[in-house]
Every structure is written in C-alpha cells, then in structure tokens.
PDB file of N, CA and C in Angstrom:
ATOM      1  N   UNK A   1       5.353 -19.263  -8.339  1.00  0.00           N
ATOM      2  CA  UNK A   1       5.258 -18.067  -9.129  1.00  0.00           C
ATOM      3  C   UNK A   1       4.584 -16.940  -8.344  1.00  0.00           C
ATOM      4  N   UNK A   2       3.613 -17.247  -7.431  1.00  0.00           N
ATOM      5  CA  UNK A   2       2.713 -16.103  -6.744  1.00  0.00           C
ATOM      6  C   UNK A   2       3.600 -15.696  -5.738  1.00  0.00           C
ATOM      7  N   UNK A   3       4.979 -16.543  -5.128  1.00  0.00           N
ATOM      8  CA  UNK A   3       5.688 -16.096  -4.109  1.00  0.00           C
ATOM      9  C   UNK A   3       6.764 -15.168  -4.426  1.00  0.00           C
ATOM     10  N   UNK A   4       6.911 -15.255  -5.796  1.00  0.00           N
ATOM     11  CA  UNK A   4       7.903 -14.378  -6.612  1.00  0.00           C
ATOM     12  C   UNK A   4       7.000 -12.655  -6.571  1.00  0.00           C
ATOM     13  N   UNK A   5       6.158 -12.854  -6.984  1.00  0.00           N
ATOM     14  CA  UNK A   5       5.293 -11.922  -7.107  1.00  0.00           C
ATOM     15  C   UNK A   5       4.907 -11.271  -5.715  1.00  0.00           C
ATOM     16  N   UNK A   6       4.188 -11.312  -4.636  1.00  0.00           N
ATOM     17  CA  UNK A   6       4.407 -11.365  -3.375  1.00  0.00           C
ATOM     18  C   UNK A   6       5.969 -10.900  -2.846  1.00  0.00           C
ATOM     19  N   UNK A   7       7.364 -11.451  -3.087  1.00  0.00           N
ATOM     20  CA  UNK A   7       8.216 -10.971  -2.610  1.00  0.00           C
ATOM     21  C   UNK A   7       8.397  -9.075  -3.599  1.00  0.00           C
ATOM     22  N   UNK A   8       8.008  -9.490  -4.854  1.00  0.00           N
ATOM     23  CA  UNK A   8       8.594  -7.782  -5.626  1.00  0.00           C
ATOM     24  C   UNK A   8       6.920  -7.353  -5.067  1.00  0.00           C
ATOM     25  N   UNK A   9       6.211  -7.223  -4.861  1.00  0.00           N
ATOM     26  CA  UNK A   9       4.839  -6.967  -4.392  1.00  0.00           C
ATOM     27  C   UNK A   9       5.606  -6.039  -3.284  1.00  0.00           C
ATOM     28  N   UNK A  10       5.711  -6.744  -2.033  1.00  0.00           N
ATOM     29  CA  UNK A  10       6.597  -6.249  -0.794  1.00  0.00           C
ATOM     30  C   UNK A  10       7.503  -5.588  -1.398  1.00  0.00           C
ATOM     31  N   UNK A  11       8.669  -5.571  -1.785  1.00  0.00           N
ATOM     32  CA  UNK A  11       9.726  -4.140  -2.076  1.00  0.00           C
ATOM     33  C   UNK A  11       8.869  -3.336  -2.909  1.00  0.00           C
ATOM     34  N   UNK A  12       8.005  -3.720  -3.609  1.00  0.00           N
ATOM     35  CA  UNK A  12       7.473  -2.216  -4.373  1.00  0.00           C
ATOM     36  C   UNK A  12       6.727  -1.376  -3.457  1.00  0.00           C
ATOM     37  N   UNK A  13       6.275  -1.545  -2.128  1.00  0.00           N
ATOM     38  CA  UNK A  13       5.701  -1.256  -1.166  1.00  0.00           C
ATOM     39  C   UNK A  13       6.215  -0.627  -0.022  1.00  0.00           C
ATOM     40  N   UNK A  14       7.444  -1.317  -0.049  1.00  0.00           N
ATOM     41  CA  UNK A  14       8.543  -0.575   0.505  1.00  0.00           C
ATOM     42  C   UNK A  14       9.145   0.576   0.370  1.00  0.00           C
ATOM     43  N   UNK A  15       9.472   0.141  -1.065  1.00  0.00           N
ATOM     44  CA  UNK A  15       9.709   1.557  -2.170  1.00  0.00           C
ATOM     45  C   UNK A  15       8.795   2.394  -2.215  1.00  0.00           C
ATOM     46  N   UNK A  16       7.566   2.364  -1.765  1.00  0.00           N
ATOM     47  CA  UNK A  16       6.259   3.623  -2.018  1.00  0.00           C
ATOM     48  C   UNK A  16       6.964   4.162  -0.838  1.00  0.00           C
ATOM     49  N   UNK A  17       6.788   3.147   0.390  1.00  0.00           N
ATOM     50  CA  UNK A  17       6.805   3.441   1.809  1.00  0.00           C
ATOM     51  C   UNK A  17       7.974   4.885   2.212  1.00  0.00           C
ATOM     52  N   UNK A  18       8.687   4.482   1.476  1.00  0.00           N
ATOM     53  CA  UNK A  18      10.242   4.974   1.575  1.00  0.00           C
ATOM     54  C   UNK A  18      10.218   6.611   0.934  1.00  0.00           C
ATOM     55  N   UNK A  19       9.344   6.126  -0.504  1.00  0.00           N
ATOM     56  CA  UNK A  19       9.709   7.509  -0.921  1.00  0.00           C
ATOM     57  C   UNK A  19       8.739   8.447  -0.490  1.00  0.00           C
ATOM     58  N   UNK A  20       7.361   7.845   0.001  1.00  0.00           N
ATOM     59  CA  UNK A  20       6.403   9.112   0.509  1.00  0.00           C
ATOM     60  C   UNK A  20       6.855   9.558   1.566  1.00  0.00           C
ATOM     61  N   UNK A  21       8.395   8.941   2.479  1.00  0.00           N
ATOM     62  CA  UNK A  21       8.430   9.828   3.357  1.00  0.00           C
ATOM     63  C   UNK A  21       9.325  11.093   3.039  1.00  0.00           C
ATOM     64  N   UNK A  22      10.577  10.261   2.268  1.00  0.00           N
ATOM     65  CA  UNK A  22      10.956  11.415   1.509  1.00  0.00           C
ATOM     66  C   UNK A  22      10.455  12.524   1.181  1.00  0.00           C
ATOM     67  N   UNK A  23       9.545  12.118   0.381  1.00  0.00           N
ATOM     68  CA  UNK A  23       8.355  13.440  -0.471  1.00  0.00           C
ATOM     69  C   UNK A  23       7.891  14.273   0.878  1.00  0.00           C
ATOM     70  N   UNK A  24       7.783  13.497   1.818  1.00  0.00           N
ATOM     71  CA  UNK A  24       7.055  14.072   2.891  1.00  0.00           C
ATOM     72  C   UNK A  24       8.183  14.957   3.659  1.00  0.00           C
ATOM     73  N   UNK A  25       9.176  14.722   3.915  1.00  0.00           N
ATOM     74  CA  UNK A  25      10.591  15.531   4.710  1.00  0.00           C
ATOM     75  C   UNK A  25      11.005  16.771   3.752  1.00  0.00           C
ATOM     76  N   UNK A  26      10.734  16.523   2.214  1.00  0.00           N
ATOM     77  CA  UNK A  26      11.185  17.696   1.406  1.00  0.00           C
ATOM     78  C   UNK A  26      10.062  18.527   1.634  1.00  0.00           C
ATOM     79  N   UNK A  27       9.295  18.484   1.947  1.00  0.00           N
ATOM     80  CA  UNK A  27       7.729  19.090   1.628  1.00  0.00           C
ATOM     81  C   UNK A  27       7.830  20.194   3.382  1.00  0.00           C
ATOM     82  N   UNK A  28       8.405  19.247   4.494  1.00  0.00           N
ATOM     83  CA  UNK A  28       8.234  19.544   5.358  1.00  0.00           C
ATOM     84  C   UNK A  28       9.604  20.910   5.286  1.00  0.00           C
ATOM     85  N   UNK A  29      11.162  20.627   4.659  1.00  0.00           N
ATOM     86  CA  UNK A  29      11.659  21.483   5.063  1.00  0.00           C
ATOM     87  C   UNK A  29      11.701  22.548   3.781  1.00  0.00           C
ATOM     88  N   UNK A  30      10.893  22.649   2.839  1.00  0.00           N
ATOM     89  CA  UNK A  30      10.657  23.804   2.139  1.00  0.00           C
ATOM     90  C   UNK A  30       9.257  24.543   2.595  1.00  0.00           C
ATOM     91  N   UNK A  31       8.642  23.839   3.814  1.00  0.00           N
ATOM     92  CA  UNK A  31       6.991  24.537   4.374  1.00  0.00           C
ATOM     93  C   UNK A  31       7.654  25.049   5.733  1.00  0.00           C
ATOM     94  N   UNK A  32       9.075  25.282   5.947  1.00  0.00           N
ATOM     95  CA  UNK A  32       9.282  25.343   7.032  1.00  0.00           C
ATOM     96  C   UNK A  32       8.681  26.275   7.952  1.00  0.00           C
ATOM     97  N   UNK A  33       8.792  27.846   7.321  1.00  0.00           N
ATOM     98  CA  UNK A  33       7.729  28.789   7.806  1.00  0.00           C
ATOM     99  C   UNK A  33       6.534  28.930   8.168  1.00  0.00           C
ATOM    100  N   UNK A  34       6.040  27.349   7.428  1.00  0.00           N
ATOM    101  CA  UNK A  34       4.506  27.311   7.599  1.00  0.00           C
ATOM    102  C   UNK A  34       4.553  26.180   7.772  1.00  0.00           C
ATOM    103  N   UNK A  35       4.812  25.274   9.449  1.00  0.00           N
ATOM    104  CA  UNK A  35       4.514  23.734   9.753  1.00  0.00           C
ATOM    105  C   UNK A  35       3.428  23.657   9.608  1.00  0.00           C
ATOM    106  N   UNK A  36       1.339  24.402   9.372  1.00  0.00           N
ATOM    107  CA  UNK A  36       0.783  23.671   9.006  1.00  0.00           C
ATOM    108  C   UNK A  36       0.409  23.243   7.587  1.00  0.00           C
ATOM    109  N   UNK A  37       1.426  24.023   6.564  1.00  0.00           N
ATOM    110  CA  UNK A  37       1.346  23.186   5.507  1.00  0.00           C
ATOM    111  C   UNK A  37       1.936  21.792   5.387  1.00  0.00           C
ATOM    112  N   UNK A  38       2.982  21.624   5.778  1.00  0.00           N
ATOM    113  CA  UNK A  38       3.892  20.457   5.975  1.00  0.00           C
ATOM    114  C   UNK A  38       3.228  19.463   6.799  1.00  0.00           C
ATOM    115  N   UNK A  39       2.252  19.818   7.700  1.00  0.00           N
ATOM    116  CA  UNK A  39       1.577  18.896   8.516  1.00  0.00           C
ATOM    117  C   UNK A  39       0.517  18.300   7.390  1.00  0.00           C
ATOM    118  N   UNK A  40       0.165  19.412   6.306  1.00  0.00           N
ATOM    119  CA  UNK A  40      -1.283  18.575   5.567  1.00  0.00           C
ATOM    120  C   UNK A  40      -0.348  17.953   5.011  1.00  0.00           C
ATOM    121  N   UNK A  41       0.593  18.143   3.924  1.00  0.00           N
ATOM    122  CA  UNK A  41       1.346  17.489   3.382  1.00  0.00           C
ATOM    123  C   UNK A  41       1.605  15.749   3.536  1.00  0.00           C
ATOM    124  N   UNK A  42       2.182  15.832   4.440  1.00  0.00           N
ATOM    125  CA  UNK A  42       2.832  14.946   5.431  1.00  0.00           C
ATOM    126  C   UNK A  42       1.373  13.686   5.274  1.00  0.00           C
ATOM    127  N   UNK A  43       0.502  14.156   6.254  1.00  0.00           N
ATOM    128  CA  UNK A  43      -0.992  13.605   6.211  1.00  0.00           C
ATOM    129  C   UNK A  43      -1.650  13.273   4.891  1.00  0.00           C
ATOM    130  N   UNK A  44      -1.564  14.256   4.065  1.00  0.00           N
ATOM    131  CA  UNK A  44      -2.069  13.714   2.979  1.00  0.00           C
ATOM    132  C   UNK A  44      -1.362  12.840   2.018  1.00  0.00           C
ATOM    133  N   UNK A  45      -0.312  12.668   2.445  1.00  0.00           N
ATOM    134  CA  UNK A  45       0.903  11.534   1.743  1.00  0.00           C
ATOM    135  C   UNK A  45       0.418   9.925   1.939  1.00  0.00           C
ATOM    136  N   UNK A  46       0.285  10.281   3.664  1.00  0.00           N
ATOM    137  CA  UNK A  46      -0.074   8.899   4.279  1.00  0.00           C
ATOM    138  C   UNK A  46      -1.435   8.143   4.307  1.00  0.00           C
ATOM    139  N   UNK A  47      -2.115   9.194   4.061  1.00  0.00           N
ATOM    140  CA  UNK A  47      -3.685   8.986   3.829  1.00  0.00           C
ATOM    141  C   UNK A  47      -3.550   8.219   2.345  1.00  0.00           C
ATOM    142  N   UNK A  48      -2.955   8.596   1.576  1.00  0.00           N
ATOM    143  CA  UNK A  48      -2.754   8.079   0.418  1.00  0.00           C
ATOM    144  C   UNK A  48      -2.298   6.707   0.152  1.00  0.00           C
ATOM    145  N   UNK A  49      -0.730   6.484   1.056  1.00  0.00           N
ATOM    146  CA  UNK A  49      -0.359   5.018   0.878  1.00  0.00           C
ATOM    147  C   UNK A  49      -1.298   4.145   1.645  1.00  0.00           C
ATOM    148  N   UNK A  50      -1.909   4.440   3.084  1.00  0.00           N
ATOM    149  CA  UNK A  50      -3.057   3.685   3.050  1.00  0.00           C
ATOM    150  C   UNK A  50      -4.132   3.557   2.603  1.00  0.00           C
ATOM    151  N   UNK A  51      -4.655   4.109   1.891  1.00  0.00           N
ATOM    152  CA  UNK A  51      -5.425   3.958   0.938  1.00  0.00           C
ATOM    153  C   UNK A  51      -5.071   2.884  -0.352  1.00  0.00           C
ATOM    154  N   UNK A  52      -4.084   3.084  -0.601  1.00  0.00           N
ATOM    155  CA  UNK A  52      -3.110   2.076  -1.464  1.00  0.00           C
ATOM    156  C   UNK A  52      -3.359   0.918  -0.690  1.00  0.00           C
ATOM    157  N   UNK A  53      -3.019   0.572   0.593  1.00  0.00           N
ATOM    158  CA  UNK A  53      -2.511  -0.783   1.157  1.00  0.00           C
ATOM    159  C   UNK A  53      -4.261  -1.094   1.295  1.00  0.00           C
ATOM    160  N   UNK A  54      -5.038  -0.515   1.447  1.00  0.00           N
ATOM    161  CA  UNK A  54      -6.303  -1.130   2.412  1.00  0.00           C
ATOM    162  C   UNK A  54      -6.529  -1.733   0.952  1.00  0.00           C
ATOM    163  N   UNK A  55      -6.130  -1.153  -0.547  1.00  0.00           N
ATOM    164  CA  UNK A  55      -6.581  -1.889  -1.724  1.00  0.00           C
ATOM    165  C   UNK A  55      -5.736  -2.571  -1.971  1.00  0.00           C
ATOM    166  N   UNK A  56      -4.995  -2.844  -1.733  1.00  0.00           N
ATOM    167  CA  UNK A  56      -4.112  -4.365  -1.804  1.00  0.00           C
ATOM    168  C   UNK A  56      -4.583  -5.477  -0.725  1.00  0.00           C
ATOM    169  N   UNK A  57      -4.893  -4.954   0.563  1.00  0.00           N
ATOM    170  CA  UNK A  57      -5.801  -5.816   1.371  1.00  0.00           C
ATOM    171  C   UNK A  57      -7.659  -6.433   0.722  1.00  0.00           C
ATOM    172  N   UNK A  58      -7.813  -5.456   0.128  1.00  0.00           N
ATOM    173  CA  UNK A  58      -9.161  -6.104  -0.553  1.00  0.00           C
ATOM    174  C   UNK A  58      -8.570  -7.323  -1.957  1.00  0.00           C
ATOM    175  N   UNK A  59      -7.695  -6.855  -2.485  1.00  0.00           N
ATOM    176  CA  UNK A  59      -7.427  -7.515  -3.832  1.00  0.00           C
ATOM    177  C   UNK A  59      -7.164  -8.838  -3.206  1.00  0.00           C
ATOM    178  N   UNK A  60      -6.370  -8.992  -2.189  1.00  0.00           N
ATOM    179  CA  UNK A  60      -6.018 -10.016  -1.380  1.00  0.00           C
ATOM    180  C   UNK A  60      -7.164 -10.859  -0.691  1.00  0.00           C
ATOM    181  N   UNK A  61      -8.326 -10.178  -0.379  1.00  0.00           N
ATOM    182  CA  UNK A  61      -8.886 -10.929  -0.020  1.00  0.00           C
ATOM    183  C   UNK A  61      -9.827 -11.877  -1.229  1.00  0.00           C
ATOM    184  N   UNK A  62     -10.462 -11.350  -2.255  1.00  0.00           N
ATOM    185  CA  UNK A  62     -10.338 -11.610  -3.089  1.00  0.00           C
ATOM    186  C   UNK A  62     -10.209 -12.693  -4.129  1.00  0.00           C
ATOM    187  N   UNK A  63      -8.816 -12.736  -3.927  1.00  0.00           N
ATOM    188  CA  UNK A  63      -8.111 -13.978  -4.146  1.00  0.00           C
ATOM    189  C   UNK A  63      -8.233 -15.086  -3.159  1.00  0.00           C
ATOM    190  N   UNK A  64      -8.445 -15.061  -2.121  1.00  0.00           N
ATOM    191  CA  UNK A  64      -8.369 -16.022  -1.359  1.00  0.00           C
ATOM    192  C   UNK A  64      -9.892 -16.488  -1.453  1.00  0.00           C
ATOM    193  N   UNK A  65     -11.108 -15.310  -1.461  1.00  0.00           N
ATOM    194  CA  UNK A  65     -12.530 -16.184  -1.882  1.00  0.00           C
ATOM    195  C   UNK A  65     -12.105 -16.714  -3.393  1.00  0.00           C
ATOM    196  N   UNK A  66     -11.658 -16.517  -3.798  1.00  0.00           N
ATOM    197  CA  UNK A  66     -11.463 -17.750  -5.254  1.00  0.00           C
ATOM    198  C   UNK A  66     -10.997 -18.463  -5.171  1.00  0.00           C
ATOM    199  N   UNK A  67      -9.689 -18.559  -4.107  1.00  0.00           N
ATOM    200  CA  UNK A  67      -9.400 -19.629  -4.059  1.00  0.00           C
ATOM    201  C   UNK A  67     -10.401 -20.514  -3.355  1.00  0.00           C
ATOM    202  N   UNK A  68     -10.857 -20.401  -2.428  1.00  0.00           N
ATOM    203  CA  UNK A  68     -12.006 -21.144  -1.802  1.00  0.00           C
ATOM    204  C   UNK A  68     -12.964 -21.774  -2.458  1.00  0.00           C
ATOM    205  N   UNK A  69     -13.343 -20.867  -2.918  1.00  0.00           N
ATOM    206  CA  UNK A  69     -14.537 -21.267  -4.186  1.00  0.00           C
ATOM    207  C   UNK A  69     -13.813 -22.487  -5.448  1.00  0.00           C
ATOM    208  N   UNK A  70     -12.559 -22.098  -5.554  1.00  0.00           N
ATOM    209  CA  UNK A  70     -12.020 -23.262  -6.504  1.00  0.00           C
ATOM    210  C   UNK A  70     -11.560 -24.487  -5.452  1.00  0.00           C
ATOM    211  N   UNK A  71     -11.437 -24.502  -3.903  1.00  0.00           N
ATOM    212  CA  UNK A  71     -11.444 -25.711  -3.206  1.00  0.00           C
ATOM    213  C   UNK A  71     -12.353 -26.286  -3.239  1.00  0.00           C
ATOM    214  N   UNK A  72     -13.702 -25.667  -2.765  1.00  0.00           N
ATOM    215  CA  UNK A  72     -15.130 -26.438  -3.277  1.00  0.00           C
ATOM    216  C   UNK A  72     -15.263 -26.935  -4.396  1.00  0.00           C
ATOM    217  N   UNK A  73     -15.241 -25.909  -5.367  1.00  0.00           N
ATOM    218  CA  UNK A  73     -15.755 -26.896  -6.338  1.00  0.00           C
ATOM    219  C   UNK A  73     -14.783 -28.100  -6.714  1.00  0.00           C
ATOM    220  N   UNK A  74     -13.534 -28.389  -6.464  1.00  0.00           N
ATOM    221  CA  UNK A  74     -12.479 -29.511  -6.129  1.00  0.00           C
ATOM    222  C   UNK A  74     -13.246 -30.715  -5.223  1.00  0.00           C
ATOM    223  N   UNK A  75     -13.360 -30.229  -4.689  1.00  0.00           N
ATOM    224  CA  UNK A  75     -13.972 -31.304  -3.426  1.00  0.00           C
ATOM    225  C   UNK A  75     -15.282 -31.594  -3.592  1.00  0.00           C
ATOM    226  N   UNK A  76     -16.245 -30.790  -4.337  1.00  0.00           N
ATOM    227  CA  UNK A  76     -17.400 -31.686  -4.720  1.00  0.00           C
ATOM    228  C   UNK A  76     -17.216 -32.598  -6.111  1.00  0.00           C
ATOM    229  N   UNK A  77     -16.102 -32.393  -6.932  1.00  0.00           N
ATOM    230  CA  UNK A  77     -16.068 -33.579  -7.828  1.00  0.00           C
ATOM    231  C   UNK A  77     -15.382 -34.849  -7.309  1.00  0.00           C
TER     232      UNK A  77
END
C-alpha cells in the first residue's frame, strides 16, 4: 500500500515539477522586456518546489525514525 502511494507521490511531483516550469516560461515570455523580472520569477518558482521537496524529505525521514522505533520495540519483546 505505501508503494502505491510513493509511486502517485512521484507523478504528483512530477506534475509540480512540470508545471512550475511552465508557469515559469509563461512568466518569462510575457516579462520579456524586463528579463529581470522573469529571472525573479523563474527563481522564485524553484525556491518554492524545493522548499516543497526538502519537506517531503523531512516527512520521510520521519517515518523511517518510526519505523525504527517500532523495530525496537519488536525486538525487545
């Protein structure tokens, strides 16, 4: 069940991946006159999905101290 979850996990991630660049190419050719708006743009898109991923990297870790913590306490009964 967690690998099901994990695989739509990944395409929904994909799907962010995909459309912030989008968002980011429309942004860039309506700032055309002004590449350093399109440059914050752009930057502040990506600053964003990582920000997203570094919290999917914590949630992840997370889970794995629980899981740990539920191996111990397994193995001391």
């Amino acid at each position: 069940m967690k690998s099901i979850k994990r695989k739509r996990s990944i395409s929904k991630e994909i799907i962010k991946f995909v459309t912030c660049l989008f968002v980011a190419y429309i942004a860039f050719f309506f700032a055309m006159r002004n590449v350093y708006v399109a440059l914050a743009v752009f930057v502040f898109l990506h600053t964003l999905y990582l920000f997203d991923l570094k919290l999917k990297v914590l949630d992840i870790e997370k889970e794995i101290n629980e899981l740990r913590q539920t191996n111990l306490h397994i193995e001391k009964e």
